[in-house]
C-alpha atoms as a PDB file:
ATOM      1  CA  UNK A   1      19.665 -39.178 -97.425  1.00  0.00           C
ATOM      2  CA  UNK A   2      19.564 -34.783 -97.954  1.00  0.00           C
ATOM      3  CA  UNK A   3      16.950 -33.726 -95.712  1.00  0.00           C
ATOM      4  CA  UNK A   4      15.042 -30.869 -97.510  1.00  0.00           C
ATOM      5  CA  UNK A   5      13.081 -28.978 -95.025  1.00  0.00           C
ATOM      6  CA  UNK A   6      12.139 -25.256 -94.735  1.00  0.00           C
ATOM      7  CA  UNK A   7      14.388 -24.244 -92.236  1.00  0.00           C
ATOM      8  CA  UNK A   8      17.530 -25.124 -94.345  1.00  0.00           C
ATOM      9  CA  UNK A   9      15.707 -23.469 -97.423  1.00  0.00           C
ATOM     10  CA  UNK A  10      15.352 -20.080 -95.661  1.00  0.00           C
ATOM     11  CA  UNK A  11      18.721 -20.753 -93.842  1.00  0.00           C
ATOM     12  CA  UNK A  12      20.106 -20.342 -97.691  1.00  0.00           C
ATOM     13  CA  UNK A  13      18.318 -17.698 -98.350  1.00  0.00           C
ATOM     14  CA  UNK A  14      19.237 -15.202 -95.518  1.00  0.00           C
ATOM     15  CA  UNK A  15      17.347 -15.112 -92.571  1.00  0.00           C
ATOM     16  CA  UNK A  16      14.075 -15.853 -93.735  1.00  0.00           C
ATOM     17  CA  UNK A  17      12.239 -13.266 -91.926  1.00  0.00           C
ATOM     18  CA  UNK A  18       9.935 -10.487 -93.650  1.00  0.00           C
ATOM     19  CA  UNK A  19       9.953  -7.168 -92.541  1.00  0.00           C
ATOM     20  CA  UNK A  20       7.067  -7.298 -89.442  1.00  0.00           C
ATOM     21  CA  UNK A  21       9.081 -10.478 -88.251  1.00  0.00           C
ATOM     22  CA  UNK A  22      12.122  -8.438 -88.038  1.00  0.00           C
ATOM     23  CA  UNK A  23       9.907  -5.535 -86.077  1.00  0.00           C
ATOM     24  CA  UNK A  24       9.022  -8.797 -83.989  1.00  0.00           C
ATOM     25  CA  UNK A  25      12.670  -9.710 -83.131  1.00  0.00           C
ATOM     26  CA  UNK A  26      13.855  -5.960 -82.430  1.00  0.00           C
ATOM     27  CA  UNK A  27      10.764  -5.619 -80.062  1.00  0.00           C
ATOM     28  CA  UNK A  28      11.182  -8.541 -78.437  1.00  0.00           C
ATOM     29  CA  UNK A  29      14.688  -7.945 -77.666  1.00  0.00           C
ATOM     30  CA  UNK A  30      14.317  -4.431 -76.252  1.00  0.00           C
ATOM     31  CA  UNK A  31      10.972  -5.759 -74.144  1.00  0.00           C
ATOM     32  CA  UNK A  32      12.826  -8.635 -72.891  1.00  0.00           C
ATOM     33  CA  UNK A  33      15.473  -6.795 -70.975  1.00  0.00           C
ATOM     34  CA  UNK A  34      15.676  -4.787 -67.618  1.00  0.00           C
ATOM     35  CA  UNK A  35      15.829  -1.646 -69.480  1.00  0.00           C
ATOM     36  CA  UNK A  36      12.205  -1.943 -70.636  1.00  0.00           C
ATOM     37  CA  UNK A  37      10.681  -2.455 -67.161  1.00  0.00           C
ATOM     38  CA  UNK A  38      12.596   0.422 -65.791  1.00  0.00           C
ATOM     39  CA  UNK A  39      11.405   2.870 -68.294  1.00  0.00           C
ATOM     40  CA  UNK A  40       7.663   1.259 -67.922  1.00  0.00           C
ATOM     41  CA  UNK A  41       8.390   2.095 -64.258  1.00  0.00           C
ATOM     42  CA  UNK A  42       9.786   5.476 -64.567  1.00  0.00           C
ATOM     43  CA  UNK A  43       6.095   5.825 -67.023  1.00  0.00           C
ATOM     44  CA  UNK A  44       4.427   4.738 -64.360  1.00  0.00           C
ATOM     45  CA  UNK A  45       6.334   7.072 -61.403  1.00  0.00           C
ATOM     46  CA  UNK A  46       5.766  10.321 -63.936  1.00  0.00           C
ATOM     47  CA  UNK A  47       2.023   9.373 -64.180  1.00  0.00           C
ATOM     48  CA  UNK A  48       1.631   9.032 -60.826  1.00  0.00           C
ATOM     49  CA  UNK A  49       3.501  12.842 -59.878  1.00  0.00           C
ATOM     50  CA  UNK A  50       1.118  14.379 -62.491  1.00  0.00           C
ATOM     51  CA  UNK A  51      -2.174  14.144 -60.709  1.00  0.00           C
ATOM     52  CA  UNK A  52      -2.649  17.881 -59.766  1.00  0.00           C
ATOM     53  CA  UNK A  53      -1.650  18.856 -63.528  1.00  0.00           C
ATOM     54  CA  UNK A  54      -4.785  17.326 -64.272  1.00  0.00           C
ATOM     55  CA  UNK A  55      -8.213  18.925 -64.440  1.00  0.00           C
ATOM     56  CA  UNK A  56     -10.320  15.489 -62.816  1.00  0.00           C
ATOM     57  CA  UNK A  57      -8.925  12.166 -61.357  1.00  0.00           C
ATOM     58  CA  UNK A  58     -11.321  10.412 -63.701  1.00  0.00           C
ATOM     59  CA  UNK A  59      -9.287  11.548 -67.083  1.00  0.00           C
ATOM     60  CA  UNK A  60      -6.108  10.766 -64.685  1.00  0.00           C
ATOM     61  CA  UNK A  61      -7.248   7.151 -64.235  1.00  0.00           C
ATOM     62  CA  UNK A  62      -8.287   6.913 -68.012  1.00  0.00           C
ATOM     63  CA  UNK A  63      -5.104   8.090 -69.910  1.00  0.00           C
ATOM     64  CA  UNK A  64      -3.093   5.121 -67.578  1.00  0.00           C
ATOM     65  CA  UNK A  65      -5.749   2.862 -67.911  1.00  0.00           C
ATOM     66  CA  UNK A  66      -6.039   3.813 -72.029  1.00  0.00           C
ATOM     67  CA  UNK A  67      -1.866   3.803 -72.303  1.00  0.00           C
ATOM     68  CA  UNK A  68      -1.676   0.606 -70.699  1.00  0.00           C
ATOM     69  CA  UNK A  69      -4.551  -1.518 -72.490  1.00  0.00           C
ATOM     70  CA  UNK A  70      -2.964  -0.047 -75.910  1.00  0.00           C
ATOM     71  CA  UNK A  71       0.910  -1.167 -74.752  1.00  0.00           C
ATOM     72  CA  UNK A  72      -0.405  -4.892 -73.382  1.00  0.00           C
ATOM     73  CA  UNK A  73      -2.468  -5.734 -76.661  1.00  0.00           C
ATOM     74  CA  UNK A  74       0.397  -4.470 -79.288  1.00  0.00           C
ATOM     75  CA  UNK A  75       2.787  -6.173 -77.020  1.00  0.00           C
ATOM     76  CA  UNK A  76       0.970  -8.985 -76.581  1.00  0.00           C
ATOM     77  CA  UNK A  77       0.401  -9.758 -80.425  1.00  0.00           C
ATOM     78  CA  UNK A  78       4.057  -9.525 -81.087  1.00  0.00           C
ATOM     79  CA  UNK A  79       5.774 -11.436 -78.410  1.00  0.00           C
ATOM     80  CA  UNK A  80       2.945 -14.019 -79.406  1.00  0.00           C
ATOM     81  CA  UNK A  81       3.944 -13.787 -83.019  1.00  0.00           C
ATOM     82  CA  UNK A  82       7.700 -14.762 -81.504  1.00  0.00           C
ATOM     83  CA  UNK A  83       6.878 -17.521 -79.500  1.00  0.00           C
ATOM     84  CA  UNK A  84       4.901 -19.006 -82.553  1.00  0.00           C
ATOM     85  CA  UNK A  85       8.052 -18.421 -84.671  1.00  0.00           C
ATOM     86  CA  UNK A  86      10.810 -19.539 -82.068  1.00  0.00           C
ATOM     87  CA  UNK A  87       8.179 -22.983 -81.258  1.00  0.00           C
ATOM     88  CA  UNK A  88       8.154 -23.585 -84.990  1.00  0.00           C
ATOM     89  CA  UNK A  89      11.981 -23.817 -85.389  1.00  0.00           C
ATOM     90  CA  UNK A  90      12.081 -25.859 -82.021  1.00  0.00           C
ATOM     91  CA  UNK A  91      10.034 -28.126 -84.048  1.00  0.00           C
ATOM     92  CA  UNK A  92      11.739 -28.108 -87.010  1.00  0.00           C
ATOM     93  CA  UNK A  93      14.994 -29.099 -85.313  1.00  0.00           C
ATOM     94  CA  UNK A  94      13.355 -31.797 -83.578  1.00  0.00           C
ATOM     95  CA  UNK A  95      12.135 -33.354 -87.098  1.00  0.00           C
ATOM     96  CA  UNK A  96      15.775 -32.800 -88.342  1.00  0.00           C
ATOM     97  CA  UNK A  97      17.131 -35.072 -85.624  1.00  0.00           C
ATOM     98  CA  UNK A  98      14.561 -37.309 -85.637  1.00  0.00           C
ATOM     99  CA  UNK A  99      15.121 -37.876 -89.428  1.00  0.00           C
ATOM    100  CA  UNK A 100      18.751 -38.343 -88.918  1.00  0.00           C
ATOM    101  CA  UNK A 101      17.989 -41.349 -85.974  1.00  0.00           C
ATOM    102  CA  UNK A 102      15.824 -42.531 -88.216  1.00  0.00           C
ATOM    103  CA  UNK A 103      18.073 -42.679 -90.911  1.00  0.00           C
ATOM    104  CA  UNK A 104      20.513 -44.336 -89.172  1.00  0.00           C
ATOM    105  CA  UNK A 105      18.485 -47.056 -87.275  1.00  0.00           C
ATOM    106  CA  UNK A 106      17.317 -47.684 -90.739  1.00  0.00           C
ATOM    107  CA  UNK A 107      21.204 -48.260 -91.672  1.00  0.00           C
ATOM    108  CA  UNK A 108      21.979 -50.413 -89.658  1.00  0.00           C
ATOM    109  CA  UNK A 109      18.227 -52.279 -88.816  1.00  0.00           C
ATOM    110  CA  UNK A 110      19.162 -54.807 -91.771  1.00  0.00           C
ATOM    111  CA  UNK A 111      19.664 -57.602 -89.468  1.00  0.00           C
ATOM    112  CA  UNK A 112      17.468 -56.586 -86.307  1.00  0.00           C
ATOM    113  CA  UNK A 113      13.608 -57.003 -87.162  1.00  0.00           C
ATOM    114  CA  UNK A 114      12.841 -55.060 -83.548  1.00  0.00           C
ATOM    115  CA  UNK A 115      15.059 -52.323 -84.682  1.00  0.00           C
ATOM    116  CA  UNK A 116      13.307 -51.948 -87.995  1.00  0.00           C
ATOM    117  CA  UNK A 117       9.584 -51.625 -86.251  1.00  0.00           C
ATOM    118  CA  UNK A 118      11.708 -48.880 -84.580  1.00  0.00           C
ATOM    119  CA  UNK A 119      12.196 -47.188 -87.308  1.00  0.00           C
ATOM    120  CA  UNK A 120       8.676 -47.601 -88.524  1.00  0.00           C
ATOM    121  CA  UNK A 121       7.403 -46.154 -84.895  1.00  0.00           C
ATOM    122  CA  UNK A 122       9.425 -43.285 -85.007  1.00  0.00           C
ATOM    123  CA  UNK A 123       8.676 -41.836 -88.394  1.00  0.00           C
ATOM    124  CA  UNK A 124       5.162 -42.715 -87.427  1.00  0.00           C
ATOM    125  CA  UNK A 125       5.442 -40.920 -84.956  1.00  0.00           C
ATOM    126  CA  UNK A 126       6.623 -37.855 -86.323  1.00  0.00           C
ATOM    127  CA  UNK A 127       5.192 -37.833 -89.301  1.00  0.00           C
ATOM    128  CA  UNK A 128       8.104 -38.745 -91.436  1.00  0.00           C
ATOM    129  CA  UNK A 129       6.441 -40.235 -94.636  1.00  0.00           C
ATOM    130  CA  UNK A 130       4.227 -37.848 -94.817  1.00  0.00           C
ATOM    131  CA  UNK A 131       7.256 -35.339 -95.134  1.00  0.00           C
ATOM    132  CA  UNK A 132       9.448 -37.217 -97.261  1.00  0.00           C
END
């Protein structure tokens, strides 16, 4: 039995991935490393050393405050946007092999009546006739 899923589709058709998904991956990479943190650090250090270019504390305090809210919520929607993504394909792969046991206890559950109720329990479980 061909399984026909969306993850082989887009497989065939390249990478699947529009071009803010693409963004997503690049950013996620670079964020993900040491690198990052060290120049979030080295942000941080130069902030700190400017206080007496400033003309209050106050606007000090705001423009960290103001830079950091803005970093956390752009970061935060895209490293959420690849989580979503890299759970989906976790998913995906799990209904792949599940299709494949399934498949095959169906092969060979001919003879064994438990073994068929297997089958029917596991593509109940995942949703399998629904898919198919």
């Amino acid at each position: 039995m061909t399984i026909e899923n969306s993850a082989r589709k887009s497989r065939q058709r390249g990478d699947g991935l529009n071009a803010f998904e693409r963004f997503v991956e690049v950013v996620t990479s670079v964020v993900s490393h040491a690198p990052f943190f060290y120049v979030i650090v080295g942000a941080l250090l130069l902030w700190a050393v400017s206080f007496p270019f400033w003309s209050s504390s106050t606007k000090w305090e705001l423009a960290v405050h103001t830079g950091s809210s803005v970093l956390s919520l752009l970061l935060l929607v895209l490293l959420q946007n690849a989580g979503r993504r890299s759970e989906q394909a976790a998913h995906e792969k799990l209904n792949v092999i599940a299709a494949a046991l399934s498949d095959l206890m169906d092969s060979r559950a001919r003879d064994d009546e438990d073994l068929a109720e297997s089958v029917r329990t596991l593509r109940q479980a995942v949703g399998l006739e629904e898919r198919h």
